[in-house]
Protein backbone atom coordinates (compact mmCIF):
# COMPACT_ATOMS: atom_id res chain seq x y z
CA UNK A 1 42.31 -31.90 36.93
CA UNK A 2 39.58 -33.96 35.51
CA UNK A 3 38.91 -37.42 36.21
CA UNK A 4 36.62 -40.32 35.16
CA UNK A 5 37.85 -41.31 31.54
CA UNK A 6 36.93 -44.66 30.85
CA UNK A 7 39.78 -45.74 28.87
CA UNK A 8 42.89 -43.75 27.97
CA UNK A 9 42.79 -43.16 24.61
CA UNK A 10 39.70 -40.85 25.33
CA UNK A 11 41.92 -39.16 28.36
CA UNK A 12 43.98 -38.35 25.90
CA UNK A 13 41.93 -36.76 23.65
CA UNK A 14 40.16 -34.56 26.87
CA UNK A 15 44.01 -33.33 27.02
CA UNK A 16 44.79 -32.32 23.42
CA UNK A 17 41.64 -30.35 23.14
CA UNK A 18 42.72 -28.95 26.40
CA UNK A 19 45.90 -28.00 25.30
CA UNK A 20 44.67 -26.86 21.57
CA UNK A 21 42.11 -24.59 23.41
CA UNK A 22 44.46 -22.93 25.57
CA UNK A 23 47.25 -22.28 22.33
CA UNK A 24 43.80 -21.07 20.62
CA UNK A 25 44.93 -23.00 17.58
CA UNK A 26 42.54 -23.65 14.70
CA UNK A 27 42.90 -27.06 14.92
CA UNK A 28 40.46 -27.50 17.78
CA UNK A 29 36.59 -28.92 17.18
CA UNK A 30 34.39 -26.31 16.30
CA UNK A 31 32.62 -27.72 20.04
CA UNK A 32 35.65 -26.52 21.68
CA UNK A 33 36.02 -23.34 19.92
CA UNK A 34 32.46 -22.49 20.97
CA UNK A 35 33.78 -22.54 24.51
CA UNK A 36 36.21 -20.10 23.59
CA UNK A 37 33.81 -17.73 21.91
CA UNK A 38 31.29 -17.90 24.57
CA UNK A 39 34.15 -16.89 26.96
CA UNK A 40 35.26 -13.82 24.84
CA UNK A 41 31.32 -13.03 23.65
CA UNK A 42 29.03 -13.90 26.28
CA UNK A 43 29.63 -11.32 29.01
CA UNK A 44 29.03 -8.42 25.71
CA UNK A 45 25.59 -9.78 25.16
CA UNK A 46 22.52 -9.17 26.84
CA UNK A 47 20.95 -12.16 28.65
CA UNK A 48 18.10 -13.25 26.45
CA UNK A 49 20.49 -12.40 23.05
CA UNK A 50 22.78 -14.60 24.33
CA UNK A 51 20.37 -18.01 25.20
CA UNK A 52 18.84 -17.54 21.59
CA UNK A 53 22.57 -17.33 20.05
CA UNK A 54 23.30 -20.49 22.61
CA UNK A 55 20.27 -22.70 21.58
CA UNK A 56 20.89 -22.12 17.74
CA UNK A 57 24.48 -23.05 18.19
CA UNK A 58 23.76 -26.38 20.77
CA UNK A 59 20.21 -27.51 19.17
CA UNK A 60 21.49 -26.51 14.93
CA UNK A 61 24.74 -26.61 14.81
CA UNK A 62 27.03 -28.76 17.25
CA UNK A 63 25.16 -32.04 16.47
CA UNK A 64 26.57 -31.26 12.88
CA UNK A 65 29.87 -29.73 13.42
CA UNK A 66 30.85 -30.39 16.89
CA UNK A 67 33.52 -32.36 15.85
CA UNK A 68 34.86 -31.26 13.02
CA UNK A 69 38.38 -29.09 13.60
CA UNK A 70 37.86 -25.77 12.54
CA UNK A 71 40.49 -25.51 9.85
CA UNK A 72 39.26 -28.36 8.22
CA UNK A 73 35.29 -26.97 7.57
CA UNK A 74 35.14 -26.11 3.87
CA UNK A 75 32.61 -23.92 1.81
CA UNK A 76 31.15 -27.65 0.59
CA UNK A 77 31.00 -28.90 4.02
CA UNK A 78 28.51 -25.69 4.85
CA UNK A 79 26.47 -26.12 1.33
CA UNK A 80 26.35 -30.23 2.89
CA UNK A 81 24.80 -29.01 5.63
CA UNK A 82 22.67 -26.10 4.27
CA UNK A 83 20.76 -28.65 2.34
CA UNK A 84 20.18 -30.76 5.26
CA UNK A 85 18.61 -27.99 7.28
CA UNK A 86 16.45 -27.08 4.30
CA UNK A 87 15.35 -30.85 4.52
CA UNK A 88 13.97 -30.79 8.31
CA UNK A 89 10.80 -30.06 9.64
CA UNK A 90 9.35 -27.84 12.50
CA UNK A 91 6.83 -29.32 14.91
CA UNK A 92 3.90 -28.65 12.80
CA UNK A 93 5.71 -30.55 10.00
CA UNK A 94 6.56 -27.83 7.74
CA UNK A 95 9.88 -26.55 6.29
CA UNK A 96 11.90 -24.07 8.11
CA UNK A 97 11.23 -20.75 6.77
CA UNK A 98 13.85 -19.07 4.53
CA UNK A 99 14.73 -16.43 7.19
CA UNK A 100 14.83 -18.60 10.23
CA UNK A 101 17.32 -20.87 7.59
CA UNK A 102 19.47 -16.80 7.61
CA UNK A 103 19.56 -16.65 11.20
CA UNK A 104 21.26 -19.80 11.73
CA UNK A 105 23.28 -19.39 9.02
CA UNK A 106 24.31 -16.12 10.62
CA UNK A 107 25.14 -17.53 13.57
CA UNK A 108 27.58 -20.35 11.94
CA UNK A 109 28.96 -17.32 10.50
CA UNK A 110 29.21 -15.02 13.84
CA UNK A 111 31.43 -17.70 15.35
CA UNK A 112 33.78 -18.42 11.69
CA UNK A 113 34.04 -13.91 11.69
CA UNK A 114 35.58 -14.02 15.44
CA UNK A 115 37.95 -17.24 14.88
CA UNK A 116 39.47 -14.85 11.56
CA UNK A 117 39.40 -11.79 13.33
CA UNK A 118 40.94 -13.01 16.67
CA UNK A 119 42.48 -16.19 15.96
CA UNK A 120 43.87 -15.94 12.79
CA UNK A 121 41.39 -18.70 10.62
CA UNK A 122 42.20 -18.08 7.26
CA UNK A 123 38.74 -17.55 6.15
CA UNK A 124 35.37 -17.46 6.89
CA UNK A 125 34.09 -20.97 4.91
CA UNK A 126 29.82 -19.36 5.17
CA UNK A 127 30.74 -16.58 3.02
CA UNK A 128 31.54 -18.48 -0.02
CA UNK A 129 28.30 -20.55 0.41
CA UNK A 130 25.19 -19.21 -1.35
CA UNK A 131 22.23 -19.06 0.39
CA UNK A 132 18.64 -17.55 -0.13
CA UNK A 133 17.11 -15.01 1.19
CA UNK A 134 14.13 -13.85 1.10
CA UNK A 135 12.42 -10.40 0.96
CA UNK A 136 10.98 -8.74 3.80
CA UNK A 137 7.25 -8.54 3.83
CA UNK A 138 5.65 -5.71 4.61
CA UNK A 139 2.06 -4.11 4.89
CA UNK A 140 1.00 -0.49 2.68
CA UNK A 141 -0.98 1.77 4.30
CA UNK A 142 -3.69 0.39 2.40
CA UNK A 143 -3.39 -2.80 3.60
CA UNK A 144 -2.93 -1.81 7.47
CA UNK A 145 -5.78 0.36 7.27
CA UNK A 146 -7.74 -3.01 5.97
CA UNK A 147 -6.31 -4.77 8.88
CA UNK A 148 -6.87 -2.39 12.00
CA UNK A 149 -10.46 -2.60 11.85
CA UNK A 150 -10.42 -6.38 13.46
CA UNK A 151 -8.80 -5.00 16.12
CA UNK A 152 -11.54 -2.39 17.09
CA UNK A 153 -13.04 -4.75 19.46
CA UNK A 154 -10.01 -5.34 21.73
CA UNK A 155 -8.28 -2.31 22.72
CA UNK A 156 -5.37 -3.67 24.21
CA UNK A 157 -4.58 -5.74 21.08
CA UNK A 158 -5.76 -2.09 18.79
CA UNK A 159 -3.73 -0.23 20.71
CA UNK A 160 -0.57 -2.36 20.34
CA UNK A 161 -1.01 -2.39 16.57
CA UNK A 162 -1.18 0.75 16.03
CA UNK A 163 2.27 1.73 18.26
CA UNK A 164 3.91 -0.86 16.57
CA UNK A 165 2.81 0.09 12.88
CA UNK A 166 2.75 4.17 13.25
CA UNK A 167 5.66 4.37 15.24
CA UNK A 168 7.99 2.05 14.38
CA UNK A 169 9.06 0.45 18.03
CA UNK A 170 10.19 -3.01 18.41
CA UNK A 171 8.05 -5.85 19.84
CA UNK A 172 10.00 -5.67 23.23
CA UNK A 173 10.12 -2.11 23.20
CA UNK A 174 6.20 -1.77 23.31
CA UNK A 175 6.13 -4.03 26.01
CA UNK A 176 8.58 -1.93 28.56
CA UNK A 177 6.07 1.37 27.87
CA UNK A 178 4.87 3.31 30.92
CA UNK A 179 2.65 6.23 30.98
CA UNK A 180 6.14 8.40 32.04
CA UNK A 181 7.59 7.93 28.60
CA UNK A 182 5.15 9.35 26.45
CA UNK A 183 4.74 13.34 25.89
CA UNK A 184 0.98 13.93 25.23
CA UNK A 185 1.48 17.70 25.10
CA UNK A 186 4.70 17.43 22.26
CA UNK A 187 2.97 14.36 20.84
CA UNK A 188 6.37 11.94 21.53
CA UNK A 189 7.37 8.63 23.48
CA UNK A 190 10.71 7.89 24.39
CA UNK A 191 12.14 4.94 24.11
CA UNK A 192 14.96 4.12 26.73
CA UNK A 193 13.81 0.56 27.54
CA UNK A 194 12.99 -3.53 26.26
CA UNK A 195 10.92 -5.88 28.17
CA UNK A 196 11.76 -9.58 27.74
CA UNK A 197 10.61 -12.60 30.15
CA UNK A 198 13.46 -14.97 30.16
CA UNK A 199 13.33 -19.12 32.00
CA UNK A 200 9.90 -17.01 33.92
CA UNK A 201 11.64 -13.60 34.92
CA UNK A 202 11.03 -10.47 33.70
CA UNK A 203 13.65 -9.03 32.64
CA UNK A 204 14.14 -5.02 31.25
CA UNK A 205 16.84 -4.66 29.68
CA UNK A 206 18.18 -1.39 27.46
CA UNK A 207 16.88 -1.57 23.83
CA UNK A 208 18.82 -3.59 20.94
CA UNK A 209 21.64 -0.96 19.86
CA UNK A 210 22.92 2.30 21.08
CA UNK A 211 21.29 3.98 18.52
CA UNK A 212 17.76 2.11 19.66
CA UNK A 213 17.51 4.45 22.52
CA UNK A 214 15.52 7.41 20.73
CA UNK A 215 12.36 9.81 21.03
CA UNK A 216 9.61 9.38 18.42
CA UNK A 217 7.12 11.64 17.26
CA UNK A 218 3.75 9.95 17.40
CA UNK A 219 0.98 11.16 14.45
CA UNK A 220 -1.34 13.09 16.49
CA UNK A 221 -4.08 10.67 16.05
CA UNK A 222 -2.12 8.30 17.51
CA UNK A 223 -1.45 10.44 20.16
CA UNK A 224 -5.12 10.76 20.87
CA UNK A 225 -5.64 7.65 21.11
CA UNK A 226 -2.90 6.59 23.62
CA UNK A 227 -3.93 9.20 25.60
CA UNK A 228 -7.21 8.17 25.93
CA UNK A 229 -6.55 4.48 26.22
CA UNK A 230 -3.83 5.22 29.28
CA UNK A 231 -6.75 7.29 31.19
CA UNK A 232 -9.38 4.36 31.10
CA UNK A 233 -7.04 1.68 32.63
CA UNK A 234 -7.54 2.03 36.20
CA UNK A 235 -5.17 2.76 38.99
CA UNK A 236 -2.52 2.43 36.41
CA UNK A 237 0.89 4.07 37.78
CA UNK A 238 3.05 6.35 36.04
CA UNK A 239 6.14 3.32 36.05
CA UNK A 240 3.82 0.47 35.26
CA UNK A 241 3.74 -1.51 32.24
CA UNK A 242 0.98 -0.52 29.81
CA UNK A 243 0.82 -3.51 27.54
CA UNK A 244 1.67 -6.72 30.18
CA UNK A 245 1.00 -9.10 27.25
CA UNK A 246 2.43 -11.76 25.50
CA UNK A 247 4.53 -12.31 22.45
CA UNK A 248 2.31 -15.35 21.91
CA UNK A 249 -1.20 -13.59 22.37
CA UNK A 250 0.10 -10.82 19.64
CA UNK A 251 0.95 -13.35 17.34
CA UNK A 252 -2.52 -15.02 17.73
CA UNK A 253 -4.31 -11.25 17.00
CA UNK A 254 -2.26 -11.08 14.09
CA UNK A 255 -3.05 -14.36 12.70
CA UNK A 256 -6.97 -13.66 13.87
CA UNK A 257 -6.82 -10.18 11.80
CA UNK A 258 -5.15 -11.46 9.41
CA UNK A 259 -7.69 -14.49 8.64
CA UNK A 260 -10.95 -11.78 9.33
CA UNK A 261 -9.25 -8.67 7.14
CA UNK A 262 -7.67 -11.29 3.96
CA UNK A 263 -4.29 -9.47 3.98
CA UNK A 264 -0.97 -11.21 3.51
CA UNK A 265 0.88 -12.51 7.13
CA UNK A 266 3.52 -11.05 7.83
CA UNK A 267 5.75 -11.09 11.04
CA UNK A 268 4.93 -8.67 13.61
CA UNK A 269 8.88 -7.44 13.74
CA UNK A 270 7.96 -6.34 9.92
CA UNK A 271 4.88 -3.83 10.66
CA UNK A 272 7.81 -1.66 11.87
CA UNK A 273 9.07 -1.45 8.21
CA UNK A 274 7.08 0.98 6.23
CA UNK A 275 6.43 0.41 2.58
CA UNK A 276 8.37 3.36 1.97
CA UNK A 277 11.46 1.58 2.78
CA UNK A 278 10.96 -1.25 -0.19
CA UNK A 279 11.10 2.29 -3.20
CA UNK A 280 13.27 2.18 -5.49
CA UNK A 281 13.24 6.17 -7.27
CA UNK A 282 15.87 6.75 -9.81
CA UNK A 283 18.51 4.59 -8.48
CA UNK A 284 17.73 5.74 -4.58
CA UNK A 285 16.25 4.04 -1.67
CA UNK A 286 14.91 5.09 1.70
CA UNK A 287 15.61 5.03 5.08
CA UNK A 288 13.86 6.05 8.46
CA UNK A 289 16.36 8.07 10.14
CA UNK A 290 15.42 7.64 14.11
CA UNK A 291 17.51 10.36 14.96
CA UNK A 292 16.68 13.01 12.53
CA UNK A 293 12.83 11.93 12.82
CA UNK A 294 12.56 11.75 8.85
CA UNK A 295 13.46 9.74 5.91
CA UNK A 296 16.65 10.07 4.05
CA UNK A 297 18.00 8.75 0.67
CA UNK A 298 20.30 6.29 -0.05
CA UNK A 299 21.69 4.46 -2.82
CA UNK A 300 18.95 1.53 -3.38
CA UNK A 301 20.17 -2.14 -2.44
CA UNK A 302 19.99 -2.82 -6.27
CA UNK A 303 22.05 0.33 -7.08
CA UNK A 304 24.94 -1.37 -5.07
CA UNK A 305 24.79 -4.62 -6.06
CA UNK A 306 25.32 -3.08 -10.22
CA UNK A 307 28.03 -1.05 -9.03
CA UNK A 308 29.98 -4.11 -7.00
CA UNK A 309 29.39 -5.92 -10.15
CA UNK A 310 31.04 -3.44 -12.84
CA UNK A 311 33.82 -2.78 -9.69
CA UNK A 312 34.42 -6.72 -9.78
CA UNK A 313 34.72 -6.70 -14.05
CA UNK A 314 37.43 -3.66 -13.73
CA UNK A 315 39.35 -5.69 -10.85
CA UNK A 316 39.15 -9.46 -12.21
CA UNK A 317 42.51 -10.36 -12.10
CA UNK A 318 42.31 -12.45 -15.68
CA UNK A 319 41.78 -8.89 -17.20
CA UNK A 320 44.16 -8.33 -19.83
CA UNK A 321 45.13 -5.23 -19.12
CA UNK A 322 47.66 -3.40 -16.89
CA UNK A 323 46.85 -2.38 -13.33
CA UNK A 324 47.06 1.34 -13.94
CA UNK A 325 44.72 0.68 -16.69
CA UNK A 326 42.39 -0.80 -14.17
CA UNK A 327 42.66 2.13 -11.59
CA UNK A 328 42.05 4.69 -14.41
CA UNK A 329 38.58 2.79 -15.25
CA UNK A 330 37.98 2.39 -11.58
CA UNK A 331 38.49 6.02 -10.58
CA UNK A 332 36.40 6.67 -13.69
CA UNK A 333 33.76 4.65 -12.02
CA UNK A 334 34.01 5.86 -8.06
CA UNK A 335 33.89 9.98 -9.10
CA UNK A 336 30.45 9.07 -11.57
CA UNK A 337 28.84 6.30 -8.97
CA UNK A 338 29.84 9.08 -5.62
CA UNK A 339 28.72 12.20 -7.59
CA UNK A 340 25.50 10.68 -8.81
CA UNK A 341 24.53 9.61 -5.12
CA UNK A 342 26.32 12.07 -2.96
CA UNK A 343 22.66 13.96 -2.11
CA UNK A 344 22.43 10.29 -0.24
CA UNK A 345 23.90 8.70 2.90
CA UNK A 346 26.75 6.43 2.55
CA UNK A 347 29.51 6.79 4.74
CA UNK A 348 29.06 3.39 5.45
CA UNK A 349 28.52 1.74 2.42
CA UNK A 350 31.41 3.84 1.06
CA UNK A 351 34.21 2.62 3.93
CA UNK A 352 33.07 -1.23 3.50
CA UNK A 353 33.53 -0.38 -0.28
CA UNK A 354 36.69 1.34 -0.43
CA UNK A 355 38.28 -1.88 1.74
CA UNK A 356 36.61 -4.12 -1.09
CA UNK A 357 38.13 -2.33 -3.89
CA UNK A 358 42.07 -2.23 -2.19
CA UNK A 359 41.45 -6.23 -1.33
CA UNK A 360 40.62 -7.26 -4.87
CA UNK A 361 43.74 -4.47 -5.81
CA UNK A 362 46.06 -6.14 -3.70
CA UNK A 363 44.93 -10.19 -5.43
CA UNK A 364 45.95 -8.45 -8.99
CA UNK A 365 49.21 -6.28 -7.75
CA UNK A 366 49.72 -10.69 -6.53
CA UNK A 367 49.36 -12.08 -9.45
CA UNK A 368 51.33 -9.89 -11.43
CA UNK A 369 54.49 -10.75 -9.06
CA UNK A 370 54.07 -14.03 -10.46
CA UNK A 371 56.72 -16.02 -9.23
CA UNK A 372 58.12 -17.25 -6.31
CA UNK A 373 61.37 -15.04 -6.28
CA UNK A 374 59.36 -11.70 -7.26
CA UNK A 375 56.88 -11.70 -4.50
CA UNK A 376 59.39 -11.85 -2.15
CA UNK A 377 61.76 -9.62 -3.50
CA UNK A 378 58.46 -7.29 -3.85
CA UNK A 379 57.90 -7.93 -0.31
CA UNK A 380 60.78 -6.99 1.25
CA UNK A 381 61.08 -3.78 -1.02
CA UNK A 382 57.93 -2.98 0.56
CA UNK A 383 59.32 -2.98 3.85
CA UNK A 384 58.44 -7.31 5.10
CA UNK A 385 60.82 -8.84 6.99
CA UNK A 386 63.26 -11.41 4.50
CA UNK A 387 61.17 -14.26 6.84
CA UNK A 388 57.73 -13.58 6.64
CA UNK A 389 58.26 -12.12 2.97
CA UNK A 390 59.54 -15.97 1.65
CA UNK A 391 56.82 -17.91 4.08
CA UNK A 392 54.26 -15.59 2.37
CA UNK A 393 55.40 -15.94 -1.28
CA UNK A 394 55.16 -20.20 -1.09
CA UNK A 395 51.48 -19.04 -0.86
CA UNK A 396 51.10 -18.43 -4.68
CA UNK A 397 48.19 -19.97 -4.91
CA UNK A 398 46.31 -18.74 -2.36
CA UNK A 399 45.74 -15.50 -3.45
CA UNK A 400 42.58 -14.64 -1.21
CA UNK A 401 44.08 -15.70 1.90
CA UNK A 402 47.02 -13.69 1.64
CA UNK A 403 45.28 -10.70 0.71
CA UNK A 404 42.79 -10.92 3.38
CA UNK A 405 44.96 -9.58 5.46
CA UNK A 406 48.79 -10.16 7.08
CA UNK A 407 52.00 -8.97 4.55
CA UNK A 408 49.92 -8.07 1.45
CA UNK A 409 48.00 -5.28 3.61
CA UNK A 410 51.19 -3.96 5.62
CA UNK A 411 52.91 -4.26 2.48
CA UNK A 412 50.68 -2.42 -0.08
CA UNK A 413 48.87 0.10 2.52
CA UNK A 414 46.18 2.50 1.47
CA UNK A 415 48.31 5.26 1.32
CA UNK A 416 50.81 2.98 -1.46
CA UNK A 417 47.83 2.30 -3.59
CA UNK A 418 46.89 6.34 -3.14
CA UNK A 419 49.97 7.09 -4.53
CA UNK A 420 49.44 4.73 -7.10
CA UNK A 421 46.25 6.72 -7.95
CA UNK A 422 43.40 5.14 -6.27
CA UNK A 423 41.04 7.27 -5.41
CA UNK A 424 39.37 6.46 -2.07
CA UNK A 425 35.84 6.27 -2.37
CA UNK A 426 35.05 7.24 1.44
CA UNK A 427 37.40 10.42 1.06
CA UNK A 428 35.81 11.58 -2.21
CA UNK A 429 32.05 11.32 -1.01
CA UNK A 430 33.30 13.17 2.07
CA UNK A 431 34.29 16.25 -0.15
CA UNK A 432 31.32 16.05 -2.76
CA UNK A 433 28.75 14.92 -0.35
CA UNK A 434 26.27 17.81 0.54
CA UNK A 435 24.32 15.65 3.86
CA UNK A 436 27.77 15.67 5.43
């Protein structure tokens, strides 16, 4: 039991946030929520992930919505305080850039996507709040090859550089490399580890995703030239770390090389995005495929965001038309948009589509009930409990929320709205797709 409140009233309050914590209802602080997702999230996480994702939350975001109960943060309350984070200063007294602005903001959202997922919020308040983002930098060839050169007279720094930009390897995954992982003879390095120094330890750790964990084929002047560094360091074993530097001494190179050569800055995460990446080729983009060891297509970010916009005009639910109408002029839309880009990858981008496309289904089949009496007589035809079907139909309004999930989606199922004639865009690029 806890002990040492001052005056009752604030006893009291320990015990109802006690007691809301333990129900896991939404109408806990978003400070005592945070408790709860560090106990579900933390032990998932590696060590250094987790005191980044702790000091945004503590230093960012409790001193603003500590206590404020979850149900009650709105999409205004997060444009409130998005303007009041553009409005600080860092140390040197400049703005905070755009994409250190996205990674808070993602992490405001990481904690609103677990309360909807596992504790039934109604809805995630960040995604209805614009914010800006801004494009990745990135270097051409051209404009490494001007760079490089101011790094001739440092090999440790050259060396670095050149891993990082030719092979694509992550900051901490250059600085876990040991002679053993590279294959001079086959011209690869394999990439199995991270090295991070965390409160003074180091700490090596397995790289960022499953995926992460990879062999890459190094251009065979690179090769060459790791080869040839590795035999001048002296006594070096086969399980010691090659590059024991800092993240702090790269980022004064860069800024050194960058001053000397009169290329843009960009962040040192960024040289592993080739330019190649940023194409845009008759609707296509590109991807570096670690497995495969080669680039693939893809339908280019651009390319998505026209056909979410035309999908979005066909499902508006103020369209005067008649559902099947709209499923005939979405089907019409799916088939062209999968059989243009089915020589791309998109299994992905399909399934997150196709769930899209039934959710903004399910908010006109809604509206078309109407009234009270027909979306519960709807309802229950489609197999709701008489309960549940008349709590959910006082929710006229509220059309997102109840098609976000709950009656609406064990009511009208994929397979209903197949029936109906959807056609499932995931299931058709299966079929068509010839990368399958």
């Amino acid at each position: 039991m806890k002990r040492g409140f001052s005056t009752k009233r604030e006893a009291q309050e320990w015990e109802n946030n006690f007691l809301l914590t333990k129900a896991s209802s939404m109408d806990m602080t978003f400070e005592d929520f945070f408790e709860v997702y560090k106990a579900d999230v933390k032990p998932k996480l590696k060590e250094n992930t987790w005191a980044s994702k702790e000091y945004i939350v503590r230093d960012k975001l409790l001193p603003y919505f500590g206590k404020v109960k979850m149900i009650d943060v709105q999409a205004r309350d997060i444009i409130k305080w998005q303007n009041m984070m553009r409005s600080l200063k860092d140390s040197a007294g400049n703005p905070y850039a755009v994409t250190y602005l996205k990674t808070i903001q993602s992490q405001l959202s990481c904690i609103f996507n677990h309360a909807v997922r596992f504790y039934d919020l109604p809805a995630n308040p960040v995604r209805k709040a614009e914010s800006q983002v801004e494009e990745m930098l990135f270097w051409t060839k051209e404009e490494y090859l001007q760079f490089i050169p101011t790094m001739a007279n440092k090999p440790y720094s050259y060396m670095a550089f050149e891993m990082l930009y030719w092979c694509g390897i992550r900051l901490g995954e250059l600085r876990a490399l040991t002679p053993s992982d590279f294959d001079f003879e086959n011209k690869i390095v394999s990439i199995t580890k991270s090295y991070q120094k965390i409160k003074g330890r180091d700490v090596i750790t397995k790289p960022k995703t499953k995926k992460s964990i990879r062999v890459v084929i190094m251009p065979e002047m690179v090769a060459q030239e790791m080869e040839d560094f590795i035999n001048g360091l002296y006594g070096i074993e086969p399980d010691t770390r090659i590059f024991n530097i800092s993240k702090s001494y790269l980022h004064h190179e860069m800024d050194r090389g960058v001053k000397e050569s009169g290329v843009k800055r960009i962040r040192i995460h960024d040289l592993r995005h080739s330019d190649i990446v940023n194409i845009k080729y008759l609707g296509f983009g590109f991807y570096f495929d670690s497995r495969a060891h080669q680039y693939k297509a893809k339908p280019h970010t651009k390319s998505v965001a026209k056909f979410k916009k035309r999908m979005k005009e066909l499902t508006c639910r103020s369209w005067g038309v008649s559902n099947s109408h709209k499923v005939e002029k979405l089907n019409q839309l799916i088939r062209g948009w999968v059989n243009y880009f089915k020589i791309g990858s998109m299994r992905t981008l399909c399934k997150e589509l196709d769930s899209r496309i039934r959710f903004r289904l399910r908010m006109c089949i809604w509206k078309q009930w109407k009234t009270l009496q027909n979306r519960a007589k709807n309802l229950m035809k489609l197999g709701i409990s008489k309960k549940f079907a008349w709590s959910i139909a006082y929710y006229g309004a509220h059309i997102a929320r109840v098609c976000q999930g709950g009656a609406m989606n064990m009511a009208v199922t994929k397979g209903r709205l197949t029936q109906f004639g959807v056609v499932s865009m995931l299931d058709y690029y299966t079929e068509r797709c010839v990368v399958c």
